[in-house]
Protein backbone atom coordinates (compact mmCIF):
# COMPACT_ATOMS: atom_id res chain seq x y z
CA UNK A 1 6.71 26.82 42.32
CA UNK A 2 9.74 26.53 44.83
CA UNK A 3 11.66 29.25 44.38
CA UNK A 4 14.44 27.42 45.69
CA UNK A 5 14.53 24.14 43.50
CA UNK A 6 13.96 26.34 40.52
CA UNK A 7 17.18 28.39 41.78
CA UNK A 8 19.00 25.08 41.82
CA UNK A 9 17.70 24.21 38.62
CA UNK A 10 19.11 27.45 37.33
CA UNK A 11 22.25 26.92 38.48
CA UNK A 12 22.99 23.76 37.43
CA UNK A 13 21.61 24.48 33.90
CA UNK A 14 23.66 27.33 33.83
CA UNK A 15 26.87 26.01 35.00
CA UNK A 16 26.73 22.75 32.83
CA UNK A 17 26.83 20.59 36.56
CA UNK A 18 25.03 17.64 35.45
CA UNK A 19 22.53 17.55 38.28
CA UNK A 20 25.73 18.48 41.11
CA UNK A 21 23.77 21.48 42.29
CA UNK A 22 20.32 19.42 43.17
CA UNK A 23 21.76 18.07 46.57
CA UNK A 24 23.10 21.47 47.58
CA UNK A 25 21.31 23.23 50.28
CA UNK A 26 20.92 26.91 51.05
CA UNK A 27 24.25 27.08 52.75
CA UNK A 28 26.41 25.36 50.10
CA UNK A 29 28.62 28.42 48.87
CA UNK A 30 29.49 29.28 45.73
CA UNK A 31 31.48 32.18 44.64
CA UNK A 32 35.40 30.95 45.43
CA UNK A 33 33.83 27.46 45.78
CA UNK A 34 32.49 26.37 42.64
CA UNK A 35 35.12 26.53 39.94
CA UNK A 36 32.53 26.94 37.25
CA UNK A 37 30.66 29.93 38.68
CA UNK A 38 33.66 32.20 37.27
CA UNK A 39 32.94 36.24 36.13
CA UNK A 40 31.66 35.47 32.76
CA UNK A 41 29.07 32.03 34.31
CA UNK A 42 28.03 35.62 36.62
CA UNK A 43 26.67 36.91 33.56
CA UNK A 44 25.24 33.44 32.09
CA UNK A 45 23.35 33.13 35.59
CA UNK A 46 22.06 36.18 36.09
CA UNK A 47 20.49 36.02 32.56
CA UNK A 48 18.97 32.46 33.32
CA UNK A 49 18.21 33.96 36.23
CA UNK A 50 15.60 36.61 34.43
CA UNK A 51 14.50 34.80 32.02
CA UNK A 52 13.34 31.67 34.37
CA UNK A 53 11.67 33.79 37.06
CA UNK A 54 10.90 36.72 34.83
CA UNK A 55 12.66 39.32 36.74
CA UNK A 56 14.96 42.17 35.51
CA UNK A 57 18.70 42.47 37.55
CA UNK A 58 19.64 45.76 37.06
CA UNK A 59 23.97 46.01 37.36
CA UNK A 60 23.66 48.22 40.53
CA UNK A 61 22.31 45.41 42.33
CA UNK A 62 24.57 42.97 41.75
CA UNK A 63 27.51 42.72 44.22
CA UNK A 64 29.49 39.50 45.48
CA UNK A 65 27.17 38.71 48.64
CA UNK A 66 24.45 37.78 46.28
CA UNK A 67 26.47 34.80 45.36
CA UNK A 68 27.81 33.63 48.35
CA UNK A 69 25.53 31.09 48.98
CA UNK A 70 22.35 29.40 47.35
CA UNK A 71 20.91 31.02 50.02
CA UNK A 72 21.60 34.61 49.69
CA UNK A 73 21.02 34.01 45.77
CA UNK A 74 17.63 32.61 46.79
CA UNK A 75 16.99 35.28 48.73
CA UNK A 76 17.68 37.87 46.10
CA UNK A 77 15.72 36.13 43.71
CA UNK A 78 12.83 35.55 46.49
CA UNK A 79 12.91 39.64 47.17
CA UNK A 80 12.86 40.23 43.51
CA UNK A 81 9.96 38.43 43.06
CA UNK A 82 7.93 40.03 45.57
């Protein structure tokens, strides 16, 4: 498993991009970049987010830096996984 592809994955399934977010690397940003990644696709992702890597986000965790980048998400997700 590449935890990064399957981040990708998420986010394009998530965000309805039609296979946009496959090219992106880990310094593509996203939050004030991506017009679909608004406060209520937040929620939608971080819910694909657990249920795809079987993880559990609690609210005090989340903060804007996590979704800055496909990198810091990946990173979060990476840490939450180990």
């Amino acid at each position: 498993m590449d935890p990064m592809l399957d981040v990708l994955r998420t986010l394009d399934g998530a965000l309805s991009l039609g296979g946009r977010a496959l090219v992106w690397t880990r310094d593509t940003p996203l939050l004030g970049a991506v017009p679909e990644l608004d406060s209520m696709a937040v929620v939608s992702l971080i819910t694909s987010l657990e249920e795809r890597f079987g993880i559990s986000i609690d609210d005090d965790e989340i903060d804007a830096s996590i979704f800055g980048s496909v990198g810091s998400l990946a990173d979060f997700v990476a840490t939450k996984l180990s």
